[in-house]
N, C-alpha and C. Protein backbone atom coordinates (compact mmCIF):
# COMPACT_ATOMS: atom_id res chain seq x y z
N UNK A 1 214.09 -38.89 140.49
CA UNK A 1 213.28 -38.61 139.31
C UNK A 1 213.07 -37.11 139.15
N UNK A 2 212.78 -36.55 137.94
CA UNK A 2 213.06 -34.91 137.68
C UNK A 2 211.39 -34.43 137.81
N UNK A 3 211.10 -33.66 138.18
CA UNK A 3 209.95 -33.21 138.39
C UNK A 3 209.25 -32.59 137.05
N UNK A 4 207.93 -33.19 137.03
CA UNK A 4 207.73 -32.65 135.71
C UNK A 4 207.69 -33.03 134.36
N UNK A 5 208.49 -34.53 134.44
CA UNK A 5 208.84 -35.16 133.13
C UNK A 5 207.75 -36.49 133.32
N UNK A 6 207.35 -36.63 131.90
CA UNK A 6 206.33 -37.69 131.47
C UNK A 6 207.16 -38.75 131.10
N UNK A 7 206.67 -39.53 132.50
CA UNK A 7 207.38 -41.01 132.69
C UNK A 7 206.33 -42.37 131.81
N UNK A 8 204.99 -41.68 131.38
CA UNK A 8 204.07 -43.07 130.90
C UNK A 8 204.33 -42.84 129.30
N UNK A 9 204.12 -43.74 128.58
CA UNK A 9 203.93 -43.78 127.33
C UNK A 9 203.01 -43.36 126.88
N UNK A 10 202.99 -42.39 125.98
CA UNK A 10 202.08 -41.50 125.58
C UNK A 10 201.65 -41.18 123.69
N UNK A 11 200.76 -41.61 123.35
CA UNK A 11 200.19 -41.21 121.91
C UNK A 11 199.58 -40.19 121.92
N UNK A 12 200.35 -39.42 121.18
CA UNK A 12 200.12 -37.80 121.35
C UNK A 12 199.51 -37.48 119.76
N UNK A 13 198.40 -36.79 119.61
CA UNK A 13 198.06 -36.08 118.42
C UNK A 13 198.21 -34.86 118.39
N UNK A 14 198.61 -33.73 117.83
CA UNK A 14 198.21 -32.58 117.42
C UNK A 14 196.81 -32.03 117.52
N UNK A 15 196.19 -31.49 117.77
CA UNK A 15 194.81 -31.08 117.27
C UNK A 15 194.05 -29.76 117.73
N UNK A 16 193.22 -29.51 117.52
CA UNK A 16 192.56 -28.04 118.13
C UNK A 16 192.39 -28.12 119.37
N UNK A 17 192.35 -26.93 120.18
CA UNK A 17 191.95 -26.62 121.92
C UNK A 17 190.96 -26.61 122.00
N UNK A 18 190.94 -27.55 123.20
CA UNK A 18 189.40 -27.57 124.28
C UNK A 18 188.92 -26.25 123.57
N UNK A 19 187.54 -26.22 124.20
CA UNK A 19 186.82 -25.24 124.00
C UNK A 19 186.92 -24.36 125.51
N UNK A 20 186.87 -22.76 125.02
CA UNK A 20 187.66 -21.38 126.25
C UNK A 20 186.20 -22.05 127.27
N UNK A 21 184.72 -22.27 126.56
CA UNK A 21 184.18 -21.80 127.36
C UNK A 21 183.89 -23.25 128.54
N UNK A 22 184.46 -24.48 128.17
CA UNK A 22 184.22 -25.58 129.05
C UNK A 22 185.63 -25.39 129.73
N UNK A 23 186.45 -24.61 129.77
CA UNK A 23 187.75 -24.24 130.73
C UNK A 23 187.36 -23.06 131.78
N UNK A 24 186.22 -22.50 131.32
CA UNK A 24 185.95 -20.84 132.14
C UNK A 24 186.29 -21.32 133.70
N UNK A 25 185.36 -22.06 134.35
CA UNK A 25 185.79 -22.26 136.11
C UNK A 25 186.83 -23.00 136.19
N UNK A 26 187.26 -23.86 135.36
CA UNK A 26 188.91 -24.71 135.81
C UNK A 26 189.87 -23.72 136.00
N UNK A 27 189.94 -22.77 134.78
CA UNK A 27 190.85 -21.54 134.87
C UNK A 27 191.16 -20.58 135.54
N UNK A 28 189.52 -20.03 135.88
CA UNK A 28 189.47 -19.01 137.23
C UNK A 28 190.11 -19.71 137.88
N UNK A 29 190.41 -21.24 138.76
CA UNK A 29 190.55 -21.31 140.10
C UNK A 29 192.15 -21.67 139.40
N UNK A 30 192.74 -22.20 138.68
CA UNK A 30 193.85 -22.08 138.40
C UNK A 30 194.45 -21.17 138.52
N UNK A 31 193.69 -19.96 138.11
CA UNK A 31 194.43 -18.57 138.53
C UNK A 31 194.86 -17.81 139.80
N UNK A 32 194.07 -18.51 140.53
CA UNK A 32 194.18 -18.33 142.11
C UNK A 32 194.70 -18.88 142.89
N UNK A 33 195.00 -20.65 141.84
CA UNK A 33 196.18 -21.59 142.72
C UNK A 33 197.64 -20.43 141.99
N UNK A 34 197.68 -20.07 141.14
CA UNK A 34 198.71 -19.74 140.20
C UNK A 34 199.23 -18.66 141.59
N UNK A 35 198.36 -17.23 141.73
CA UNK A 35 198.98 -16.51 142.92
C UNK A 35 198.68 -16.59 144.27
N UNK A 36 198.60 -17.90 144.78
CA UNK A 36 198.99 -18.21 145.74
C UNK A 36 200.04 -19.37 146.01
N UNK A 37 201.11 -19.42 144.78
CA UNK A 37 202.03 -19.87 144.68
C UNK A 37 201.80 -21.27 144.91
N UNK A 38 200.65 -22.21 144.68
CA UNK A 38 200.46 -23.44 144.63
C UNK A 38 200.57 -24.15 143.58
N UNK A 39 200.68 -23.61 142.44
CA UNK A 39 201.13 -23.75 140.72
C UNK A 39 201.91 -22.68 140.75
N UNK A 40 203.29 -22.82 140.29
CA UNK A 40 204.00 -22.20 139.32
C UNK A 40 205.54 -22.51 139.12
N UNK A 41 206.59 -21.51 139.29
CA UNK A 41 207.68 -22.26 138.53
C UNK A 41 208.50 -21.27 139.33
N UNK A 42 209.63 -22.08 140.05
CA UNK A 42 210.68 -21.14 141.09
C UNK A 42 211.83 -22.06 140.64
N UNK A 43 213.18 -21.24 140.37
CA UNK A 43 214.14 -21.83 140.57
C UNK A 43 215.00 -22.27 141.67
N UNK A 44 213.87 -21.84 142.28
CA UNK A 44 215.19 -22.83 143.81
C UNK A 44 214.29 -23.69 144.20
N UNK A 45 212.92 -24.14 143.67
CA UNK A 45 212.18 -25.48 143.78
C UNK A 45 212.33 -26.56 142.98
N UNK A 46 212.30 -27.68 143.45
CA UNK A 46 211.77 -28.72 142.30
C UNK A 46 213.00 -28.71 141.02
N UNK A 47 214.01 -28.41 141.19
CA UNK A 47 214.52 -28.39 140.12
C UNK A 47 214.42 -27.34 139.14
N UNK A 48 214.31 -26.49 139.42
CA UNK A 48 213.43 -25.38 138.54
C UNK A 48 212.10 -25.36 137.35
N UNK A 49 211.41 -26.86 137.93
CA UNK A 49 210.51 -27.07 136.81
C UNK A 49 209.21 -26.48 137.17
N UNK A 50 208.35 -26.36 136.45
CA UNK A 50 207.20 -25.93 136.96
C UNK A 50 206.11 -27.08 137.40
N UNK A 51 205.53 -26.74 138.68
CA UNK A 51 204.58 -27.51 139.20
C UNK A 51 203.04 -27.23 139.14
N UNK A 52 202.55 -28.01 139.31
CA UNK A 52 201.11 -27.81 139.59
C UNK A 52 200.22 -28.13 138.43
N UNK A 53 199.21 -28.78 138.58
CA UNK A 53 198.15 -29.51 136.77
C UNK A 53 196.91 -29.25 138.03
N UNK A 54 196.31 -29.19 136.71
CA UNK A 54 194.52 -29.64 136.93
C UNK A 54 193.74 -29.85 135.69
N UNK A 55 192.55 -30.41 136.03
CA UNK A 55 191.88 -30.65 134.87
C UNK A 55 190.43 -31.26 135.17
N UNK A 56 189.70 -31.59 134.71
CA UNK A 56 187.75 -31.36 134.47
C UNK A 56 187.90 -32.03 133.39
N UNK A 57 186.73 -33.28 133.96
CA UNK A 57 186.01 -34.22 133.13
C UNK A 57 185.33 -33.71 132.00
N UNK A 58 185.11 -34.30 130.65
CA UNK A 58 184.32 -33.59 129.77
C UNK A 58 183.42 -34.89 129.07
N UNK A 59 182.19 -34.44 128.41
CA UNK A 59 181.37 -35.34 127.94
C UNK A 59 182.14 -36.02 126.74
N UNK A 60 181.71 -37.36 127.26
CA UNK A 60 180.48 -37.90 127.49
C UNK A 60 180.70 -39.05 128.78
N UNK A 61 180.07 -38.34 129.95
CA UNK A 61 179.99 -38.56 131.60
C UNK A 61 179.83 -39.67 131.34
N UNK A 62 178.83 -40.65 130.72
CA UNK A 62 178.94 -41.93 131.44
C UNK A 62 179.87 -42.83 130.77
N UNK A 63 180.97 -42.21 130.38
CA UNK A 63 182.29 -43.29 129.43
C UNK A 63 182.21 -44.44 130.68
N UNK A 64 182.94 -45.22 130.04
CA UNK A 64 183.37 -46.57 130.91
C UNK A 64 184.93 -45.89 131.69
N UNK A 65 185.50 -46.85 132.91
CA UNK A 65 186.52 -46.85 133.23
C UNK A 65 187.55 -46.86 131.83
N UNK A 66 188.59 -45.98 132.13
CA UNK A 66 189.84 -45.85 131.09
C UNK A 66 189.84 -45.08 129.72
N UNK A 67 188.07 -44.28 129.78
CA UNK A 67 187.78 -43.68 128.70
C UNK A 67 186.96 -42.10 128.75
N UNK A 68 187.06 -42.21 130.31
CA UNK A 68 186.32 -40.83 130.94
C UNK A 68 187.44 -39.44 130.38
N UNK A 69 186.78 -39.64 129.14
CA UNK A 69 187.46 -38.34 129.18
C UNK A 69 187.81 -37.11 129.86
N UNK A 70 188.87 -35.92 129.76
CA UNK A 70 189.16 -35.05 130.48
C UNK A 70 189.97 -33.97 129.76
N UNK A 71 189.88 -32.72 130.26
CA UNK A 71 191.03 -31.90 129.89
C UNK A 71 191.78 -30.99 130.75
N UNK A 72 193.81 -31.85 130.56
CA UNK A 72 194.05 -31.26 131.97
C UNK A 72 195.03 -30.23 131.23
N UNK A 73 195.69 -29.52 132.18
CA UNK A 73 196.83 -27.76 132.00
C UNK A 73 197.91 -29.18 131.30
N UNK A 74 198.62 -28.75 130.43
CA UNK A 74 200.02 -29.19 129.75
C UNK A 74 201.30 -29.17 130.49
N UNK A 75 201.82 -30.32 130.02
CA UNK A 75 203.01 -30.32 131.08
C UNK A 75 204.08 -28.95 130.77
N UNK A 76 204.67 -28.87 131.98
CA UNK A 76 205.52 -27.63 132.05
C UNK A 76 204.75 -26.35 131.73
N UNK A 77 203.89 -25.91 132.50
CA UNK A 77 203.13 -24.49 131.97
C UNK A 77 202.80 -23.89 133.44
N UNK A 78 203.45 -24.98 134.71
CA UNK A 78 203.18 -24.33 135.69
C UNK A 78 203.34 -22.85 135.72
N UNK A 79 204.42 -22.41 135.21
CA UNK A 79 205.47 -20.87 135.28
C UNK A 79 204.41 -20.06 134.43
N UNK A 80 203.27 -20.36 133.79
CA UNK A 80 202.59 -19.63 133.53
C UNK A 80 201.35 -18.33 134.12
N UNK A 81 201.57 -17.61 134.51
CA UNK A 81 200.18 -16.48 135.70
C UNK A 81 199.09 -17.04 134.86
N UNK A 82 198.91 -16.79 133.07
CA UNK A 82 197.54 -17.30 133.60
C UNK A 82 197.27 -18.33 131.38
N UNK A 83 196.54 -19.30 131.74
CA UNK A 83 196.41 -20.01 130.40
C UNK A 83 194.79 -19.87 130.11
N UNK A 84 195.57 -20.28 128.55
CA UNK A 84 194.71 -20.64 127.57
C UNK A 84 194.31 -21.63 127.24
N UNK A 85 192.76 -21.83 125.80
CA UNK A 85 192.88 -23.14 125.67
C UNK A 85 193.92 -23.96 125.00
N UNK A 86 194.84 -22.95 124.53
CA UNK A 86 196.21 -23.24 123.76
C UNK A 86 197.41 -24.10 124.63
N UNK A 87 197.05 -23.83 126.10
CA UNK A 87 197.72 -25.03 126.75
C UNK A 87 196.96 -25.55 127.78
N UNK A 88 195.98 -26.81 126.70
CA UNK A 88 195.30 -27.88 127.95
C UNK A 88 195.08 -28.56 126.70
N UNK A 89 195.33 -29.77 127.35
CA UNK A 89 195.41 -31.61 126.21
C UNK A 89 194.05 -31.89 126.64
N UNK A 90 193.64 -32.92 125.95
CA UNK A 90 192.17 -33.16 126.09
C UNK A 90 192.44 -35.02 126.17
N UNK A 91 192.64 -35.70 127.28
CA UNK A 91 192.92 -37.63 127.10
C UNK A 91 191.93 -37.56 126.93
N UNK A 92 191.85 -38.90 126.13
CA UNK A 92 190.78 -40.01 125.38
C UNK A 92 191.03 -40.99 126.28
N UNK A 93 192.04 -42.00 126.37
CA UNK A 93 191.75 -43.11 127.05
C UNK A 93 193.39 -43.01 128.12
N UNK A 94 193.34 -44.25 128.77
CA UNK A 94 194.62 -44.01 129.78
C UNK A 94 194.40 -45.78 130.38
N UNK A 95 195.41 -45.76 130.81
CA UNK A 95 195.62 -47.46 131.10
C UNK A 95 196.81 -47.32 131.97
N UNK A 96 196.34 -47.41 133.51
CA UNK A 96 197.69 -47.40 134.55
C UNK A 96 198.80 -48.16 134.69
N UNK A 97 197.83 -49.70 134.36
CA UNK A 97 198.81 -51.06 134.38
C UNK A 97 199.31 -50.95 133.09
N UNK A 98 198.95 -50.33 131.90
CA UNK A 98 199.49 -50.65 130.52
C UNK A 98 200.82 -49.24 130.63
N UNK A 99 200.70 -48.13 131.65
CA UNK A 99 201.26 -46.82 131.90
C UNK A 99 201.35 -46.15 130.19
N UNK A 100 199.86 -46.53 129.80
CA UNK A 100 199.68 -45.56 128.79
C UNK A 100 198.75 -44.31 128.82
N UNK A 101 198.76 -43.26 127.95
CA UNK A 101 197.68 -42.71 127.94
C UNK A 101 197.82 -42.04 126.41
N UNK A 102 196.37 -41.88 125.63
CA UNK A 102 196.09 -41.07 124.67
C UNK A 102 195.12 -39.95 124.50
N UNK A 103 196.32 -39.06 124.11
CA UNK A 103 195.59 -37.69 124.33
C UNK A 103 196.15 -36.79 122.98
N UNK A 104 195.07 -35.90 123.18
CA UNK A 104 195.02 -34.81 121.74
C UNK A 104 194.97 -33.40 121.98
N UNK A 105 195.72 -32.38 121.47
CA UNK A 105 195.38 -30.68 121.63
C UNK A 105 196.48 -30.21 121.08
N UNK A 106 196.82 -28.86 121.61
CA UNK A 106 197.79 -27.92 121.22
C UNK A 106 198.82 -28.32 121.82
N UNK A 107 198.85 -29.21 123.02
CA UNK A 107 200.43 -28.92 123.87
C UNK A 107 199.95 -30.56 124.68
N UNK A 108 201.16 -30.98 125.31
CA UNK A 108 201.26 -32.53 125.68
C UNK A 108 200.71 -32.40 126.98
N UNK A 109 200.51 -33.24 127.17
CA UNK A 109 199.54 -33.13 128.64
C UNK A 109 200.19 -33.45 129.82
N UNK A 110 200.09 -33.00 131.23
CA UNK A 110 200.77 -33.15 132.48
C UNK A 110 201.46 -34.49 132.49
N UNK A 111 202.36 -34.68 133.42
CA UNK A 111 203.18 -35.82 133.86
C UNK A 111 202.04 -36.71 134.83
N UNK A 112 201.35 -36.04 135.20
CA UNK A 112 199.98 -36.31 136.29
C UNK A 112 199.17 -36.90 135.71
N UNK A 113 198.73 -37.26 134.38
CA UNK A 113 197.43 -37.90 133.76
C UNK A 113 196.96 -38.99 133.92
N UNK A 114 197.79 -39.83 134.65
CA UNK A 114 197.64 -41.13 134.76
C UNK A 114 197.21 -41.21 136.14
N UNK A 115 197.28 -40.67 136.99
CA UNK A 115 196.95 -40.47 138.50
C UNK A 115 195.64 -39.59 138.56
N UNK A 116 195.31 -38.62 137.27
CA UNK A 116 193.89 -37.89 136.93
C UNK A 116 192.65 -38.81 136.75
N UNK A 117 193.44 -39.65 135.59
CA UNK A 117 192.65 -40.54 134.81
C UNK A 117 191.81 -42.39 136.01
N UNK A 118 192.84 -42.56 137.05
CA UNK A 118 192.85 -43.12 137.98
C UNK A 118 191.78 -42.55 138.83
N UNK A 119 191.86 -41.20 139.47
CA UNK A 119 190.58 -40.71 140.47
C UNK A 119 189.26 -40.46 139.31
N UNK A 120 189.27 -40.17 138.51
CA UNK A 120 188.05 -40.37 137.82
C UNK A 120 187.20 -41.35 137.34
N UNK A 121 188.51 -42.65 137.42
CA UNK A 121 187.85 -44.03 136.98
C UNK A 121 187.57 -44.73 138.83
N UNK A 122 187.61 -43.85 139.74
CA UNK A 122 187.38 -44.68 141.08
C UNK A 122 186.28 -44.16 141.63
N UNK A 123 185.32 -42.93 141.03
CA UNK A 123 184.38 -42.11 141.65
C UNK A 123 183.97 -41.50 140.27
N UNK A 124 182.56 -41.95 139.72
CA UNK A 124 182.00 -41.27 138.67
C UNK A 124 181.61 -39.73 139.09
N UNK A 125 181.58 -39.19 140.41
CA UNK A 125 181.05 -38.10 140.99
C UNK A 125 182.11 -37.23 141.18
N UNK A 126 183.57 -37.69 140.88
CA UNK A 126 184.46 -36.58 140.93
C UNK A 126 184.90 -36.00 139.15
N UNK A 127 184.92 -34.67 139.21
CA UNK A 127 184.95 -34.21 138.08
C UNK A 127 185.72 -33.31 137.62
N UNK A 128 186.32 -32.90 138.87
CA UNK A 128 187.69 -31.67 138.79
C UNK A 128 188.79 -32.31 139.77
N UNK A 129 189.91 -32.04 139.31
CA UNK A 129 191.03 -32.31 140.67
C UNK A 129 192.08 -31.58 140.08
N UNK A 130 192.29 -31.24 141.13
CA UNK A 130 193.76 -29.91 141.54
C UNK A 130 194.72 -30.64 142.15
N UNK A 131 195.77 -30.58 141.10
CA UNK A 131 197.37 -30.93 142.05
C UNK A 131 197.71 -29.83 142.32
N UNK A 132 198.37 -29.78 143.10
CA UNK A 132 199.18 -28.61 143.63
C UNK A 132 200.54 -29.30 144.51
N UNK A 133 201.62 -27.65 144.54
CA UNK A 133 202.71 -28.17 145.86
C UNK A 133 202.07 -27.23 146.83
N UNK A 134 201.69 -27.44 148.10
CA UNK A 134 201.91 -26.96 149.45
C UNK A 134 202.77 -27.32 150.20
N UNK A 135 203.74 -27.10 150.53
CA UNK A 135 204.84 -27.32 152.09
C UNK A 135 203.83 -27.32 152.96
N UNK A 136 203.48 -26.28 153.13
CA UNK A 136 202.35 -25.88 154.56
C UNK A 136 201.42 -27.51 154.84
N UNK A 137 200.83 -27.78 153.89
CA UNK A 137 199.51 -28.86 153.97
C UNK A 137 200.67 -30.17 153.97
N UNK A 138 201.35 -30.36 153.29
CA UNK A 138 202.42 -31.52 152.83
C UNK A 138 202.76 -31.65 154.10
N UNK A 139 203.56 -30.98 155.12
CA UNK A 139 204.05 -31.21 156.07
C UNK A 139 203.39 -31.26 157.20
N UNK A 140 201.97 -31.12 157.22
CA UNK A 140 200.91 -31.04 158.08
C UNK A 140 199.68 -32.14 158.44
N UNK A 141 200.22 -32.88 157.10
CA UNK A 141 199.44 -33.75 156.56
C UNK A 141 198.51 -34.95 157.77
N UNK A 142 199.48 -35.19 158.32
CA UNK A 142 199.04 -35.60 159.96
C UNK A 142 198.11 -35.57 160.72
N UNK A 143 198.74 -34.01 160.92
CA UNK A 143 197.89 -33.06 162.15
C UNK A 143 196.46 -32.88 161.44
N UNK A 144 196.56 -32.93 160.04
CA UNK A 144 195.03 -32.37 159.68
C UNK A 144 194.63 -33.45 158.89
N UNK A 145 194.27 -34.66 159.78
CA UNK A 145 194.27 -36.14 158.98
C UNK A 145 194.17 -35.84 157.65
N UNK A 146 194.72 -35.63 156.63
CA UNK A 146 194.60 -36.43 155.52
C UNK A 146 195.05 -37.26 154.81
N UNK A 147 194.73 -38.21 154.41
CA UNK A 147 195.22 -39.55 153.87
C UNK A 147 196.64 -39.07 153.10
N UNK A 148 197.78 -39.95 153.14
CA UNK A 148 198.70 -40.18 152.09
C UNK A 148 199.11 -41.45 151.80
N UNK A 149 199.84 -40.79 150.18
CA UNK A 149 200.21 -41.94 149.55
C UNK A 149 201.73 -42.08 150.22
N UNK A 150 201.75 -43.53 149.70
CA UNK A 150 203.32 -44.29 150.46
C UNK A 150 204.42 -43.55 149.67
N UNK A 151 205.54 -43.21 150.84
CA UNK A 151 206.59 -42.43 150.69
C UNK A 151 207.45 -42.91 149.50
N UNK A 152 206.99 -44.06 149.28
CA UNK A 152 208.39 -45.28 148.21
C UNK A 152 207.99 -44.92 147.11
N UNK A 153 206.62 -44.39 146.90
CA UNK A 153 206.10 -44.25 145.36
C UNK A 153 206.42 -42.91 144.88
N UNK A 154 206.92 -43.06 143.31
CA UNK A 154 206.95 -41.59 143.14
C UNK A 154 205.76 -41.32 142.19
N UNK A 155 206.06 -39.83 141.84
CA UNK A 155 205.01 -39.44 141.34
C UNK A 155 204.96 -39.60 139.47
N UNK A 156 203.86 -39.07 138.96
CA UNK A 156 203.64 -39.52 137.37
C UNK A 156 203.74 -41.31 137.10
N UNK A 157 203.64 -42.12 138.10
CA UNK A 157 204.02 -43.78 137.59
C UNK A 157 202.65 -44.10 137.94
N UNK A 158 202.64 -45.36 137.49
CA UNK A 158 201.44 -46.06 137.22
C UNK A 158 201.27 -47.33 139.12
N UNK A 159 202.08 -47.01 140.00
CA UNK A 159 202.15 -47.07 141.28
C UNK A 159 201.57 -45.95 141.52
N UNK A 160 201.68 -44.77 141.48
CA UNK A 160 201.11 -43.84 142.34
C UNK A 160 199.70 -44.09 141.96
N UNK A 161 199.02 -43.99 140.71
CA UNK A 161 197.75 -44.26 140.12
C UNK A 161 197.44 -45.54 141.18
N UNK A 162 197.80 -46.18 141.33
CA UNK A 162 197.51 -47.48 142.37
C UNK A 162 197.28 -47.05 143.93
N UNK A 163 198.36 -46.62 144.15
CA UNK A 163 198.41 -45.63 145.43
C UNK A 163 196.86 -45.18 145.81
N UNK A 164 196.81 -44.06 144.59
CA UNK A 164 195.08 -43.62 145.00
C UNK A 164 194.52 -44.87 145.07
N UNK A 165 194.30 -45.46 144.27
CA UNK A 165 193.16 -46.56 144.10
C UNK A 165 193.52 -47.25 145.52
N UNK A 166 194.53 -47.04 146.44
CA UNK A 166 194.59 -48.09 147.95
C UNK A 166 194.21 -47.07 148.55
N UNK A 167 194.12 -45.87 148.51
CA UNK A 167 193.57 -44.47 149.46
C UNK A 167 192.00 -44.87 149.51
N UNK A 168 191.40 -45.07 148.55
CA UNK A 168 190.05 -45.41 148.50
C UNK A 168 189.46 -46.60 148.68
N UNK A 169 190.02 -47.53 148.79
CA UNK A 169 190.00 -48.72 149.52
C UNK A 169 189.79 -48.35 150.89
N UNK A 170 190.97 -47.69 151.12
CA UNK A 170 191.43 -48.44 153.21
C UNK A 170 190.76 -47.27 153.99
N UNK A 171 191.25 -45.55 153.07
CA UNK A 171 190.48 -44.40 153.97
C UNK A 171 189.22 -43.78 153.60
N UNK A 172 188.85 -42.62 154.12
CA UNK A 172 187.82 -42.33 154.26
C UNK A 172 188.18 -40.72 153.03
N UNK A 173 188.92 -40.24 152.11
CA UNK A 173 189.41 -39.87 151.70
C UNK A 173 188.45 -39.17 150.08
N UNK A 174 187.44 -40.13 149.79
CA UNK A 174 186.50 -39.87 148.76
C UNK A 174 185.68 -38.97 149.80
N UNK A 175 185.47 -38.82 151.27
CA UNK A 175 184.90 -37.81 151.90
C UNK A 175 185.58 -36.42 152.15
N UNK A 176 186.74 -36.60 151.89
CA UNK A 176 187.58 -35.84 152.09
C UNK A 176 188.19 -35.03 151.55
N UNK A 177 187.90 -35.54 150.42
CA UNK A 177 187.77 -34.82 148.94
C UNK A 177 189.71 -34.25 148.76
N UNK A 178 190.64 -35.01 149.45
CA UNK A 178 191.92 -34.43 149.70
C UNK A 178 192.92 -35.90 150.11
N UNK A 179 193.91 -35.51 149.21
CA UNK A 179 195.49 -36.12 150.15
C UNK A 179 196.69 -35.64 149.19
N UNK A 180 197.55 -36.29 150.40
CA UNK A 180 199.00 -35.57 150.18
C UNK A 180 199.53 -36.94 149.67
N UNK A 181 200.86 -36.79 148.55
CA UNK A 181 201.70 -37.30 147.66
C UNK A 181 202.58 -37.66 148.60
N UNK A 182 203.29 -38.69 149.54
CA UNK A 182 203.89 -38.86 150.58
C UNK A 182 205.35 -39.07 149.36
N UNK A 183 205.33 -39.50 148.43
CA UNK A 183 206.58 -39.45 147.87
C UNK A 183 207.13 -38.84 146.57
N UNK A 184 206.04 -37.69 146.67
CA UNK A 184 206.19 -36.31 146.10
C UNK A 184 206.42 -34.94 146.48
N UNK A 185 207.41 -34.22 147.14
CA UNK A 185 207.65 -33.36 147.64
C UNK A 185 206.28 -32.16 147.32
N UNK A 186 205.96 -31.74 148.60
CA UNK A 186 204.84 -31.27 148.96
C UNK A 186 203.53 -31.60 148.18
N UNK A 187 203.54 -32.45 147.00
CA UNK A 187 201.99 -32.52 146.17
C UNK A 187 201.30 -32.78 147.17
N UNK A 188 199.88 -32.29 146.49
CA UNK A 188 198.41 -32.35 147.50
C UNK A 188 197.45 -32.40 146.35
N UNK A 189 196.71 -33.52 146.17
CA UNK A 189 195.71 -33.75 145.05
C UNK A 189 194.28 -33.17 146.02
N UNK A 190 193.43 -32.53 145.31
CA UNK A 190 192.01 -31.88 145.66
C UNK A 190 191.57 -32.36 144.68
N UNK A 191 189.73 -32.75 145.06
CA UNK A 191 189.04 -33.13 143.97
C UNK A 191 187.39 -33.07 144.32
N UNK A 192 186.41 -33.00 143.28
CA UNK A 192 185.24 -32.70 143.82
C UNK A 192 184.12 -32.42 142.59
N UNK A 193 183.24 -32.60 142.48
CA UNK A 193 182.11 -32.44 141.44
C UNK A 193 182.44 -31.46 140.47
N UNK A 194 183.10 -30.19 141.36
CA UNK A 194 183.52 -29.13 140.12
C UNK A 194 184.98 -28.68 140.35
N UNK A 195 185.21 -27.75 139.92
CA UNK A 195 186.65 -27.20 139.97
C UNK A 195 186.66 -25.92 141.33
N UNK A 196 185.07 -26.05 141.51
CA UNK A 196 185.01 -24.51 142.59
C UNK A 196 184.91 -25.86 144.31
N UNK A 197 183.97 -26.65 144.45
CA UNK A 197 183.92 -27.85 145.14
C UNK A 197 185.89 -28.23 145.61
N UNK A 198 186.39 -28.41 145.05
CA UNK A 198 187.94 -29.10 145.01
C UNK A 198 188.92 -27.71 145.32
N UNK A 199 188.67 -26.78 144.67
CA UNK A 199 189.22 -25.47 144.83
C UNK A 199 188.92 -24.79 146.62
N UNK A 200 187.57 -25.27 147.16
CA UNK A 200 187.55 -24.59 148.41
C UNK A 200 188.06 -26.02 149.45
N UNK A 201 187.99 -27.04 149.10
CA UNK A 201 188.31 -28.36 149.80
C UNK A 201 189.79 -27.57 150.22
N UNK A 202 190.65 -27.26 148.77
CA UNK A 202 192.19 -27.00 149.04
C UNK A 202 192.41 -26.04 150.14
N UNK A 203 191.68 -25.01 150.03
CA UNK A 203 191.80 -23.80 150.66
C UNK A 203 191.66 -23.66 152.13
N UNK A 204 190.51 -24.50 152.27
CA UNK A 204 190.38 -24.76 153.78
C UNK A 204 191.49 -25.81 154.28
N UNK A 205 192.16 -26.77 153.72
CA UNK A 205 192.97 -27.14 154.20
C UNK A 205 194.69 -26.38 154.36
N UNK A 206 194.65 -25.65 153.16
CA UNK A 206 195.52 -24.53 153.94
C UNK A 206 195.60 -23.93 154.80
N UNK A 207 194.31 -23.03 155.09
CA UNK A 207 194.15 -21.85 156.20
C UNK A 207 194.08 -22.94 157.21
N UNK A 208 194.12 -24.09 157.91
CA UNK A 208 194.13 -25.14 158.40
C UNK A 208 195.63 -24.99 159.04
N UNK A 209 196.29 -25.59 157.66
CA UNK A 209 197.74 -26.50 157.87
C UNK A 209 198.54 -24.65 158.40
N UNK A 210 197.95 -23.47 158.36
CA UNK A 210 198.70 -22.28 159.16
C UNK A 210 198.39 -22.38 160.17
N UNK A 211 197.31 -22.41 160.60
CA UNK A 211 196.62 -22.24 161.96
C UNK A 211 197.53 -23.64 163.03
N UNK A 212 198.51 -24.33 162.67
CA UNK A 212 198.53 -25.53 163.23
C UNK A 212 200.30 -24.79 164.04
């Protein structure tokens, strides 16, 4: 499967960008996954596509499951140093088993939304989550227990969205605020009340997965 490409069925609108100032902390820490090479776009990776999404819950918090809204980075914008609200989609609703999702903005939304839309409907208390690629943490994943998903699943399908939902079942992983994509070359999902919460979860598990 090609990295990067939106495998769910998707109803896409046109429409105006999130607002700059409910992106201000998603962005800062995007910018810091961006140069520390945990988001972005290399041609001798991945196919040369660009990696890495995130995105932050937006009101109105107490939606039901499949309607918690969110607004995540647009697919293919990894290769970007640093965005706007001109590239982040804003989903309305998402359906894993239906592998739909509907969403609205300037630009189409990550290949990841359905696996976003999944950790937000399993923990009303998580509100930011960071994909990223790490090798370092990916290959470490072990040594520095953190939960992964099964190697057979790939990524962007409405299995991996399931995947999480068995991470939170069997491990301890909603404490952990972290796991690795076992059948996604290096992905590592972070997640946490905010985007700064999920942003230092990642970090410490880096300076971690060196020290090993």
């Amino acid at each position: 499967m090609e990295e990067g490409v939106i495998k769910f069925d998707l109803q896409y609108t046109e429409a105006d960008p999130p607002s700059a100032r409910t992106l201000a902390e998603l962005n800062a820490w995007r910018r810091i996954l961006w140069q520390l090479a945990l988001i972005g776009q290399d041609p001798d990776r991945y196919g040369g596509y660009g990696f890495g999404n995130i995105s932050q819950r937006i009101p109105p918090l107490d939606a039901p499951a499949g309607k918690r809204q969110f607004v995540i980075s647009g697919t293919q914008t990894g290769g970007l140093e640093t965005l706007g609200a001109a590239h982040y989609s804003r989903i309305e609703r998402y359906d894993p088993q239906a592998n739909r999702v509907v969403a609205e903005g300037p630009v189409r939304p990550s290949s990841e939304s359905l696996t976003h839309g999944m950790l937000y409907d399993l923990d009303t208390n998580i509100h930011a989550i960071l994909h990223v690629h790490s090798p370092h943490i990916w290959q470490h994943a072990s040594a520095l227990d953190i939960p992964v998903t099964d190697a057979a699943v790939a990524y962007g399908t409405p299995e991996m969205a399931q995947e999480a939902g068995r991470l939170f079942r069997e491990t301890d992983v909603l404490h952990k605020g972290i796991f690795s994509m076992g059948g996604h070359e290096d992905g590592i999902v972070a997640f946490g009340t905010t985007p700064g919460e999920a942003g230092s979860i990642l970090l410490l598990a880096l300076a971690k997965s060196y020290s090993l």
